[in-house]
N, C-alpha and C. Protein backbone atom coordinates (compact mmCIF):
# COMPACT_ATOMS: atom_id res chain seq x y z
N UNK A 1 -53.92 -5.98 13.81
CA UNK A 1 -52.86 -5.05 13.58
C UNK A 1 -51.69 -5.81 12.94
N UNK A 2 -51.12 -5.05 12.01
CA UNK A 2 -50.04 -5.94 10.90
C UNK A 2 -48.79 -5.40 11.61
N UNK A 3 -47.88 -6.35 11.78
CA UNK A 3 -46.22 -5.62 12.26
C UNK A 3 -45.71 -5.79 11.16
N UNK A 4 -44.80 -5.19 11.20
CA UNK A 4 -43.37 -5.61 9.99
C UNK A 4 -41.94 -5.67 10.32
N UNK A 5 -42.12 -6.73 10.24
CA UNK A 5 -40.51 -7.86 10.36
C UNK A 5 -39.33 -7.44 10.06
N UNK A 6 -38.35 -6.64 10.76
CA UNK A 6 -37.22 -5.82 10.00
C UNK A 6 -36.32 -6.97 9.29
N UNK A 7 -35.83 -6.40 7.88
CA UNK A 7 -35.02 -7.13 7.38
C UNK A 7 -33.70 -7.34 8.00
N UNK A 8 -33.01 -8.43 7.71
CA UNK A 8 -31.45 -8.13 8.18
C UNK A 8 -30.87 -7.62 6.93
N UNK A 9 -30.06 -6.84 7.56
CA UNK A 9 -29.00 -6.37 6.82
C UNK A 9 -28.69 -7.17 6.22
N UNK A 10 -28.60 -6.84 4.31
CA UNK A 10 -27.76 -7.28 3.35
C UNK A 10 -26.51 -8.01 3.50
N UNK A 11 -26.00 -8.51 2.62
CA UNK A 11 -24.52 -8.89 2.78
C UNK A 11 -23.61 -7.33 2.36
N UNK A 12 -24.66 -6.96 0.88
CA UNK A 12 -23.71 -5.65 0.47
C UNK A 12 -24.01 -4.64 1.67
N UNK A 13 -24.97 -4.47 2.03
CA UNK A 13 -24.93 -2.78 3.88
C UNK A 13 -23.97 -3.37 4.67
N UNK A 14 -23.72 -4.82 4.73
CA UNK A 14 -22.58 -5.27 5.72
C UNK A 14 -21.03 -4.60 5.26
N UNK A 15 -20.97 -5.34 4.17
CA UNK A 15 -20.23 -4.25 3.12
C UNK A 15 -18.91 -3.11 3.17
N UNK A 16 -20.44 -2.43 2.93
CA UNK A 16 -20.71 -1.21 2.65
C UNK A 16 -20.11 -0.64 4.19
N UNK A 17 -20.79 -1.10 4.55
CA UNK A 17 -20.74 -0.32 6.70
C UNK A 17 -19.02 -0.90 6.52
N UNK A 18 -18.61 -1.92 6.63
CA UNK A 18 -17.31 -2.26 6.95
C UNK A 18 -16.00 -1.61 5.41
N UNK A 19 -16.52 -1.34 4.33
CA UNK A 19 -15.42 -0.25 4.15
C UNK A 19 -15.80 1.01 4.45
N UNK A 20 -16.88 1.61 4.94
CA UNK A 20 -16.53 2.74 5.52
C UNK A 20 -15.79 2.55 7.27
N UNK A 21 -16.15 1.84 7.58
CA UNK A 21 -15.00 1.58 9.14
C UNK A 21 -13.55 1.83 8.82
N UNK A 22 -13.21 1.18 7.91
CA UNK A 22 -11.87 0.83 7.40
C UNK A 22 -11.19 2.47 6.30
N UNK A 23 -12.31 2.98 5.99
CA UNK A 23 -11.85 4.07 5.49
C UNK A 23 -11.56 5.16 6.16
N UNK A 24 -12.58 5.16 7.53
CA UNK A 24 -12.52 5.95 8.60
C UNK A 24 -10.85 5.50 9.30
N UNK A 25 -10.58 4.69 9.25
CA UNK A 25 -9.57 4.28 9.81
C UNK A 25 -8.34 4.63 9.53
N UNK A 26 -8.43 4.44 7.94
CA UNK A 26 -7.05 5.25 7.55
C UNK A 26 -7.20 6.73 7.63
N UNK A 27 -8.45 7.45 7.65
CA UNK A 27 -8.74 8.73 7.11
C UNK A 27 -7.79 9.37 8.66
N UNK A 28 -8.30 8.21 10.59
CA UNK A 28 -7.84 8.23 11.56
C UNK A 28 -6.53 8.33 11.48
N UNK A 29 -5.44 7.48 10.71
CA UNK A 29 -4.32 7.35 10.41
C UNK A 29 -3.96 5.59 11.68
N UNK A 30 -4.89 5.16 11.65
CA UNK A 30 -4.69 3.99 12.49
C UNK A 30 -4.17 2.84 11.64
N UNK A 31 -4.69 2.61 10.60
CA UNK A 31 -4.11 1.70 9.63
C UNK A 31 -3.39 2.61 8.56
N UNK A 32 -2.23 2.26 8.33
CA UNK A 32 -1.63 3.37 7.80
C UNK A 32 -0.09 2.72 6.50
N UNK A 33 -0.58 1.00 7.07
CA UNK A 33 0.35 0.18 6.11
C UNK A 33 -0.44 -0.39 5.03
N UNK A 34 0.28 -0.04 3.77
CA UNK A 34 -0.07 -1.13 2.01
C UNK A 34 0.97 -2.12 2.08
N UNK A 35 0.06 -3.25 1.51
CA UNK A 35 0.82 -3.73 0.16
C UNK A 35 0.79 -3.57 -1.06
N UNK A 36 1.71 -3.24 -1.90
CA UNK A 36 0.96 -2.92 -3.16
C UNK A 36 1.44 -4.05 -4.04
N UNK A 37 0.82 -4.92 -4.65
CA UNK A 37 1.11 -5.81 -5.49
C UNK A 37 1.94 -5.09 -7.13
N UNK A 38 2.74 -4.92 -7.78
CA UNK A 38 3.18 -4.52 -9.51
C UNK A 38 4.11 -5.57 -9.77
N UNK A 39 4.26 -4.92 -11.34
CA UNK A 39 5.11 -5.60 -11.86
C UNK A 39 5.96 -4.44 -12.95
N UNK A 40 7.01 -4.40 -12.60
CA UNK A 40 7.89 -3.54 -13.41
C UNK A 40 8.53 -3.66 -14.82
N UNK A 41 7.97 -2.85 -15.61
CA UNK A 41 8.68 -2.96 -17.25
C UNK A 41 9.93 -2.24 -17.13
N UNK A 42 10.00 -1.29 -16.76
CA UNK A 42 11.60 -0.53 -17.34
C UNK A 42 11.96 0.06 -16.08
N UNK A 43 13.05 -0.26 -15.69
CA UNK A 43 13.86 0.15 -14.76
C UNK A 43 14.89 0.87 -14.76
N UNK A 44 15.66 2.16 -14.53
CA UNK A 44 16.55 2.57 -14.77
C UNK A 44 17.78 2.39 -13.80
N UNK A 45 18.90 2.13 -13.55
CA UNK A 45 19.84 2.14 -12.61
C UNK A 45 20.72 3.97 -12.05
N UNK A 46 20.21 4.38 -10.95
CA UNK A 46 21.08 5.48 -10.88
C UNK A 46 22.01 5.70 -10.25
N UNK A 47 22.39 4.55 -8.89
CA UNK A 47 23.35 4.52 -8.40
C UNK A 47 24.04 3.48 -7.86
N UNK A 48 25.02 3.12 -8.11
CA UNK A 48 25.95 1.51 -7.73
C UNK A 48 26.24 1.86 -6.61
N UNK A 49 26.24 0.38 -5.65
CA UNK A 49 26.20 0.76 -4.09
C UNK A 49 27.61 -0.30 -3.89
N UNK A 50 28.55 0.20 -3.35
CA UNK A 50 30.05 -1.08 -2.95
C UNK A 50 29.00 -2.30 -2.03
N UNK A 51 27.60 -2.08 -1.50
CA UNK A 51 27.41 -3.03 -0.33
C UNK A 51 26.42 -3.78 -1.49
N UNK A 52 26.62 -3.54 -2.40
CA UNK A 52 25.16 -4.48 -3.26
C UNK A 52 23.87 -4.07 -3.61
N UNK A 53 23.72 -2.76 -2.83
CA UNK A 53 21.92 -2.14 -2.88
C UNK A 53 21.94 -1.04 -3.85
N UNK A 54 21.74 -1.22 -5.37
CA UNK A 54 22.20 -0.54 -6.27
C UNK A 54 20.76 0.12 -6.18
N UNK A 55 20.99 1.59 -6.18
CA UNK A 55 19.32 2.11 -6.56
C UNK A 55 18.96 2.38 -8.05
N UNK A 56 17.85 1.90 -8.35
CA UNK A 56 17.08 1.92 -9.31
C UNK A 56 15.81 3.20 -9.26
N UNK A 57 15.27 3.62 -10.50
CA UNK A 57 14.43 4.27 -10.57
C UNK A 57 13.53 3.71 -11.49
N UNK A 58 12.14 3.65 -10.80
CA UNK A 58 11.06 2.28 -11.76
C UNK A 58 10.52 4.04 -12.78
N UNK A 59 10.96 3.25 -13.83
CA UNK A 59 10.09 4.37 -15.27
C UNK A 59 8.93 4.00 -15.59
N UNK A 60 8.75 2.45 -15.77
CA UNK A 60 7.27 1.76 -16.12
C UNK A 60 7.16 0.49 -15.11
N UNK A 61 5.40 0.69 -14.96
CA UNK A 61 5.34 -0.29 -13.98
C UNK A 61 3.83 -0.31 -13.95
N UNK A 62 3.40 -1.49 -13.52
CA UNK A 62 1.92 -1.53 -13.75
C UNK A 62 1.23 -2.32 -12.39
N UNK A 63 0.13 -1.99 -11.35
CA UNK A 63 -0.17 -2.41 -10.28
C UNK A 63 -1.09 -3.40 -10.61
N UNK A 64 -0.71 -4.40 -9.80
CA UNK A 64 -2.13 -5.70 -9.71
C UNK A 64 -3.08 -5.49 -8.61
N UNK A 65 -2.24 -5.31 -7.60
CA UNK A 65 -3.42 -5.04 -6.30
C UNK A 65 -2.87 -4.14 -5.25
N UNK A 66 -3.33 -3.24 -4.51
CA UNK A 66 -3.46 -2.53 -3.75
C UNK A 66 -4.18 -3.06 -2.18
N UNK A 67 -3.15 -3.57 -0.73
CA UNK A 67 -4.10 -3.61 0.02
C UNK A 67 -3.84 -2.95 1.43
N UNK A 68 -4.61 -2.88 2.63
CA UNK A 68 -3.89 -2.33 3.78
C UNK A 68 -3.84 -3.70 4.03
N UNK A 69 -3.02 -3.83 4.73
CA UNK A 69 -2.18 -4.40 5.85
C UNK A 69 -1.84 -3.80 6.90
N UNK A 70 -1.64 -5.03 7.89
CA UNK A 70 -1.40 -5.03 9.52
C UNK A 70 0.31 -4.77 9.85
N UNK A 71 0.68 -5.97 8.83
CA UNK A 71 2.30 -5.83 8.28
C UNK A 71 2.79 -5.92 7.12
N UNK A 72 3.39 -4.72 6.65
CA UNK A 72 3.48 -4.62 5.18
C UNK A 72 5.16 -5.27 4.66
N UNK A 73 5.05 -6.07 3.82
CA UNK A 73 6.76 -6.66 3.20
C UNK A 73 7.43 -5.43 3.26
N UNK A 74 7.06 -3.84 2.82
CA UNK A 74 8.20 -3.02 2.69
C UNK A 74 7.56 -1.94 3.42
N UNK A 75 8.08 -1.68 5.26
CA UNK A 75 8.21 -0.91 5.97
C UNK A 75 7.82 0.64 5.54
N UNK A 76 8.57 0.78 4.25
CA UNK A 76 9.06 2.45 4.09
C UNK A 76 7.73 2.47 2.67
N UNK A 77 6.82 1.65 2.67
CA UNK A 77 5.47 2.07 2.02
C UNK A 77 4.49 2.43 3.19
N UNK A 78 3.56 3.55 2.44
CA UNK A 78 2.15 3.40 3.58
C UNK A 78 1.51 5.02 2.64
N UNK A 79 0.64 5.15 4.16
CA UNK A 79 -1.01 6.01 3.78
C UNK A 79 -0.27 7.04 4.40
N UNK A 80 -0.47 8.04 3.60
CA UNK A 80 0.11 9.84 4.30
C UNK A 80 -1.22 10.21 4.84
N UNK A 81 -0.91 11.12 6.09
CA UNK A 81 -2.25 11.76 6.51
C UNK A 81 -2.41 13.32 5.58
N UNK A 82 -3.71 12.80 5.71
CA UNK A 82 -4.38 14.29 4.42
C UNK A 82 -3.25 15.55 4.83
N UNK A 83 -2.75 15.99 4.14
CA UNK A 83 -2.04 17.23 3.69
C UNK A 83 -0.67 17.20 3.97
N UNK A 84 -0.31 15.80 4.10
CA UNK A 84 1.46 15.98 4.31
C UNK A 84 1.74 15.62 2.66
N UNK A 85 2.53 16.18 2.84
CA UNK A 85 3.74 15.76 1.72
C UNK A 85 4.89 14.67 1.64
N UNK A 86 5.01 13.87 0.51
CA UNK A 86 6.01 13.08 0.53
C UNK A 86 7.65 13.81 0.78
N UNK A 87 8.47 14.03 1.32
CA UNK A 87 10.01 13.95 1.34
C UNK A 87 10.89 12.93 1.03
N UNK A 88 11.47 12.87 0.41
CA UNK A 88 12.36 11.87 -0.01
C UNK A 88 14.01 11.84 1.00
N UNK A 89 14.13 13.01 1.45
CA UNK A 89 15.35 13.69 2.24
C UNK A 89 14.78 12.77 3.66
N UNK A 90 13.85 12.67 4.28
CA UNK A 90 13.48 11.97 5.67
C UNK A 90 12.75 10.35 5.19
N UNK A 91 13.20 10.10 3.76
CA UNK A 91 12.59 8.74 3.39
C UNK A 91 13.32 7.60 4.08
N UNK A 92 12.91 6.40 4.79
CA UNK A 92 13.57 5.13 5.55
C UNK A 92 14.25 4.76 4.43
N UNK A 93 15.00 4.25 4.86
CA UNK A 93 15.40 2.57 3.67
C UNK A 93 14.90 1.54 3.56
N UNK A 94 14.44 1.44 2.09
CA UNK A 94 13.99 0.21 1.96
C UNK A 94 14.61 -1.26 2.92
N UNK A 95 13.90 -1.97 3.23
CA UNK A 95 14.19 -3.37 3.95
C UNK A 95 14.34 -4.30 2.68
N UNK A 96 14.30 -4.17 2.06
CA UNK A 96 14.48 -4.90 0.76
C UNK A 96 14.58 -4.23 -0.75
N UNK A 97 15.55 -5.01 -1.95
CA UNK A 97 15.48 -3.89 -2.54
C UNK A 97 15.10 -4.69 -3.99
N UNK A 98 14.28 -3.99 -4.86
CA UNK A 98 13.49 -4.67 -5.86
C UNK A 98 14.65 -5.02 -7.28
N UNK A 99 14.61 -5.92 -7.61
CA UNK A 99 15.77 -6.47 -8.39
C UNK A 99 15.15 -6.22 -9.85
N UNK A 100 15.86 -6.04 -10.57
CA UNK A 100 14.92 -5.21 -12.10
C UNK A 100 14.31 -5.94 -13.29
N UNK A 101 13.97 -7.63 -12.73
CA UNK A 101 13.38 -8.32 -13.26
C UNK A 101 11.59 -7.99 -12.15
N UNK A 102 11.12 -6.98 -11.50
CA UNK A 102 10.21 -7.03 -10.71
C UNK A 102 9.92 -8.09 -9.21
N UNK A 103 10.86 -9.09 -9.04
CA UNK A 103 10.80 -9.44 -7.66
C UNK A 103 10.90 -8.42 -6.91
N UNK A 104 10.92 -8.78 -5.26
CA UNK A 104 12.15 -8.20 -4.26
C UNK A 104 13.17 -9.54 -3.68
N UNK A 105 14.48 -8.43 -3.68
CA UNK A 105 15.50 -9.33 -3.57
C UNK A 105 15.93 -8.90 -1.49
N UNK A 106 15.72 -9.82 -0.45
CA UNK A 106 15.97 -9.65 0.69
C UNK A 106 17.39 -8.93 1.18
C-alpha cells in the first residue's frame, strides 16, 4: 500500500494565509494605523498660524510606500471602518506638520 507524504506548505500559502490574517484584521478594525511613505511636488499655503503651524494644502504628491503599523509617525493618519466617512470638522491635529520641501518638521 502506497501513502502520500503531505507537502509543507509553500513559502507563497504561508504568504498568502498571513495577508489574509492581516487583512482580516484591518477589515476587524484591530490594526487600524499607516505609514504612508510620499514625496510632495506642489504645495499650496492656506493659512499662516502666529504659533508657526502654517497649513498647507498638498496639490501634487506622489506615494513610495504604504504600510500598517503598530505606531504610526502621524497619529491623525489610519484605516476607516467600511462605510464611515472622512470629516475634516472632528479631524485631530496633526503631531507634526509637513514642511513644503516634503519632510516632516516636529
Amino acid at each position: 500500500m502506497a501513502r502520500i507524504a503531505s507537502a509543507a506548505p509553500s513559502s507563497a500559502s504561508k504568504k498568502l494565509a498571513r495577508a489574509d490574517e492581516v487583512f482580516e484584521d484591518v477589515r476587524d478594525g484591530i490594526r487600524r494605523s499607516v505609514s504612508v511613505g510620499y514625496q510632495i511636488h506642489r504645495a499650496q499655503l492656506v493659512e499662516t498660524a502666529e504659533d508657526g503651524m502654517d497649513v498647507y494644502r498638498v496639490t501634487d504628491w506622489e506615494p513610495f510606500e504604504v504600510s500598517l503599523v503598530a505606531v504610526p509617525a502621524d497619529a491623525t493618519v489610519g484605516v476607516l471602518p467600511l462605510g464611515r466617512k472622512l470629516s475634516y470638522a472632528n479631524r485631530r491635529k496633526p503631531v507634526c506638520q509637513p514642511s513644503p520641501s516634503g519632510g516632516a518638521r516636529e
